[in-house]
C-alpha atoms as a PDB file:
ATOM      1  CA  UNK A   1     -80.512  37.491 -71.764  1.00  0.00           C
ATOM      2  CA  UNK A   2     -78.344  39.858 -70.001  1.00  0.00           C
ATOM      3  CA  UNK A   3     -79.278  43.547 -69.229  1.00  0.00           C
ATOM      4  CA  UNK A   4     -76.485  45.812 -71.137  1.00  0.00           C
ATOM      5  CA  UNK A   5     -75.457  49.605 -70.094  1.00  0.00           C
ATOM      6  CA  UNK A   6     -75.072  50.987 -73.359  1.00  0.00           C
ATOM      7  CA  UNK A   7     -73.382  53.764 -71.388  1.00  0.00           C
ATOM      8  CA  UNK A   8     -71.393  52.432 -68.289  1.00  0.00           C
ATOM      9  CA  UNK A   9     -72.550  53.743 -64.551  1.00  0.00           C
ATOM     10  CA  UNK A  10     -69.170  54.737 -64.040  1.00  0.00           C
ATOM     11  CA  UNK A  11     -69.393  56.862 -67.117  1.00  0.00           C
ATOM     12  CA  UNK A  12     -72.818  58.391 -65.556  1.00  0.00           C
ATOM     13  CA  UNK A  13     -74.987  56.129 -67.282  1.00  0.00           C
ATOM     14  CA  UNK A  14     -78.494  55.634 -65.949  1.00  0.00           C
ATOM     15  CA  UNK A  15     -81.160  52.799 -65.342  1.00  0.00           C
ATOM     16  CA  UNK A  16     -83.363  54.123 -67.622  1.00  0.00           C
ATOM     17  CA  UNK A  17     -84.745  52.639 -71.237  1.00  0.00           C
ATOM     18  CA  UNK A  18     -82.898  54.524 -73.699  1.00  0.00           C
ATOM     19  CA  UNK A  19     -79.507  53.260 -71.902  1.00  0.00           C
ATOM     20  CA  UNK A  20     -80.505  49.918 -71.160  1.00  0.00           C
ATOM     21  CA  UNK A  21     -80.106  46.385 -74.021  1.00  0.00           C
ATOM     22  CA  UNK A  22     -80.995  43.401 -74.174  1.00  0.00           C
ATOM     23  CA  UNK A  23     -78.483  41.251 -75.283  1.00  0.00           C
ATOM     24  CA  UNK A  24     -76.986  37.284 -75.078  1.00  0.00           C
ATOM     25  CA  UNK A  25     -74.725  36.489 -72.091  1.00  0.00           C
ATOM     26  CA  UNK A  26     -72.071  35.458 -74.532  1.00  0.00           C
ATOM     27  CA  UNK A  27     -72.455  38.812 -76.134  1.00  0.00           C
ATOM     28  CA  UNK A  28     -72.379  40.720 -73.188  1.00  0.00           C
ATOM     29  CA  UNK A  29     -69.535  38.523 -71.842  1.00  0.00           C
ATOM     30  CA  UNK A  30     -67.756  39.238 -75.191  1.00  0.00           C
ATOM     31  CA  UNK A  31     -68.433  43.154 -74.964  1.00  0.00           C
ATOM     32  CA  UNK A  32     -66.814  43.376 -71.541  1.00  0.00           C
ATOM     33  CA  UNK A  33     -63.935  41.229 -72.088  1.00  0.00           C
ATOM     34  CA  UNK A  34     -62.839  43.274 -75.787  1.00  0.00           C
ATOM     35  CA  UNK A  35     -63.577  46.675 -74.685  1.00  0.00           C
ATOM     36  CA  UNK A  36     -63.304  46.176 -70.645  1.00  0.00           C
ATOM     37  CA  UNK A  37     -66.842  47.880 -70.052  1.00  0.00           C
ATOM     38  CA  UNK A  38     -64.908  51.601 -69.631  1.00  0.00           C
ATOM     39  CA  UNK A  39     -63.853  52.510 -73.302  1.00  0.00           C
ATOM     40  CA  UNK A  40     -65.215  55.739 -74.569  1.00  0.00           C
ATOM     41  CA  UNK A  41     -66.815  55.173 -78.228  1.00  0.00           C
ATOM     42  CA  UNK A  42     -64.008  56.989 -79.918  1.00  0.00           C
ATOM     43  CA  UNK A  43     -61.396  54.562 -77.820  1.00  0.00           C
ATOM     44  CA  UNK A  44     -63.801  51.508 -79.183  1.00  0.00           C
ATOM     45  CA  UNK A  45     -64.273  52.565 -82.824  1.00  0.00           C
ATOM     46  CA  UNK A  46     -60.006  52.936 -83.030  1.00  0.00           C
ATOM     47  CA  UNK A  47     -59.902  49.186 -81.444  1.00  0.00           C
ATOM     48  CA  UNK A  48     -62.228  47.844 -84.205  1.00  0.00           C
ATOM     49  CA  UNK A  49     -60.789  49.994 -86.977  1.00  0.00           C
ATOM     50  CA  UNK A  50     -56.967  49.047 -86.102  1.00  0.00           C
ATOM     51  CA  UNK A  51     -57.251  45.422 -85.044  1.00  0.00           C
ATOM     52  CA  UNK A  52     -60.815  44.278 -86.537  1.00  0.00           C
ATOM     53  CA  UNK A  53     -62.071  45.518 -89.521  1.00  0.00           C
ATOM     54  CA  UNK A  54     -60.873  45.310 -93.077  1.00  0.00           C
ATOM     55  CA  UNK A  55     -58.241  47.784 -93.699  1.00  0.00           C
ATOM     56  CA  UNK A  56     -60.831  49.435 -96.720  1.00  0.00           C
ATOM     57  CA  UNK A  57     -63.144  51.043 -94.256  1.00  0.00           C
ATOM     58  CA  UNK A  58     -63.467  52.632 -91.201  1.00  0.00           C
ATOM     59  CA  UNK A  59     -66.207  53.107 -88.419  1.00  0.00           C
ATOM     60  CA  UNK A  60     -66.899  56.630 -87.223  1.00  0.00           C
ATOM     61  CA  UNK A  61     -68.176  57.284 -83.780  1.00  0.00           C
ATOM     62  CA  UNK A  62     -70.115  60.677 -83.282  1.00  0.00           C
ATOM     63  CA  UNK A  63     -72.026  62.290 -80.904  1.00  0.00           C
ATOM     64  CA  UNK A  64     -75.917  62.598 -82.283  1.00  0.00           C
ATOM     65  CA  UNK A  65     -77.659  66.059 -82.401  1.00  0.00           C
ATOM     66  CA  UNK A  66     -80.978  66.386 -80.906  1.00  0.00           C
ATOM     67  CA  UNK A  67     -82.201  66.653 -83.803  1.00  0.00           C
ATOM     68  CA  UNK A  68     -80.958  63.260 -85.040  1.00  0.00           C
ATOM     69  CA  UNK A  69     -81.792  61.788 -81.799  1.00  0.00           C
ATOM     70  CA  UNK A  70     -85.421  62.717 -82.763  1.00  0.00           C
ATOM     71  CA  UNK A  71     -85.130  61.137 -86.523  1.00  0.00           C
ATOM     72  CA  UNK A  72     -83.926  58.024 -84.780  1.00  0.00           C
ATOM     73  CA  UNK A  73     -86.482  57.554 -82.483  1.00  0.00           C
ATOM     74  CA  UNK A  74     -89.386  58.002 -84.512  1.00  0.00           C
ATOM     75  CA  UNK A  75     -87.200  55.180 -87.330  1.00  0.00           C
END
């Protein structure tokens, strides 16, 4: 397993549990070599909807309110 920023460092993302996964070295490998490790989530979502996913839907990126943040957490 292979610790994961789910927000980069160089992006200001922190050490701490919320920002940290777990995931496979192949998928981590995989994550860094398709979105280089600096995309911004609106940057990845237009990679997957242009070159990956079938032309009949789309994946939205948004930033979460507190409140849904909340919702989440307690899921």
């Amino acid at each position: 397993m292979s610790r994961h920023h789910r927000r980069p460092k160089a992006q200001k993302g922190k050490n701490d549990r919320r920002n940290i996964s777990w995931v496979s070295q192949e998928a981590h490998r995989a994550w860094h070599t398709l979105f280089n490790g600096m995309l911004t989530p609106l940057e990845i979502t237009d990679i997957i909807n242009t070159k990956f996913l079938d032309p009949d839907w789309e994946l939205v990126a948004f930033r979460k309110t507190e409140k849904q943040r909340v919702e989440v957490s307690n899921f």
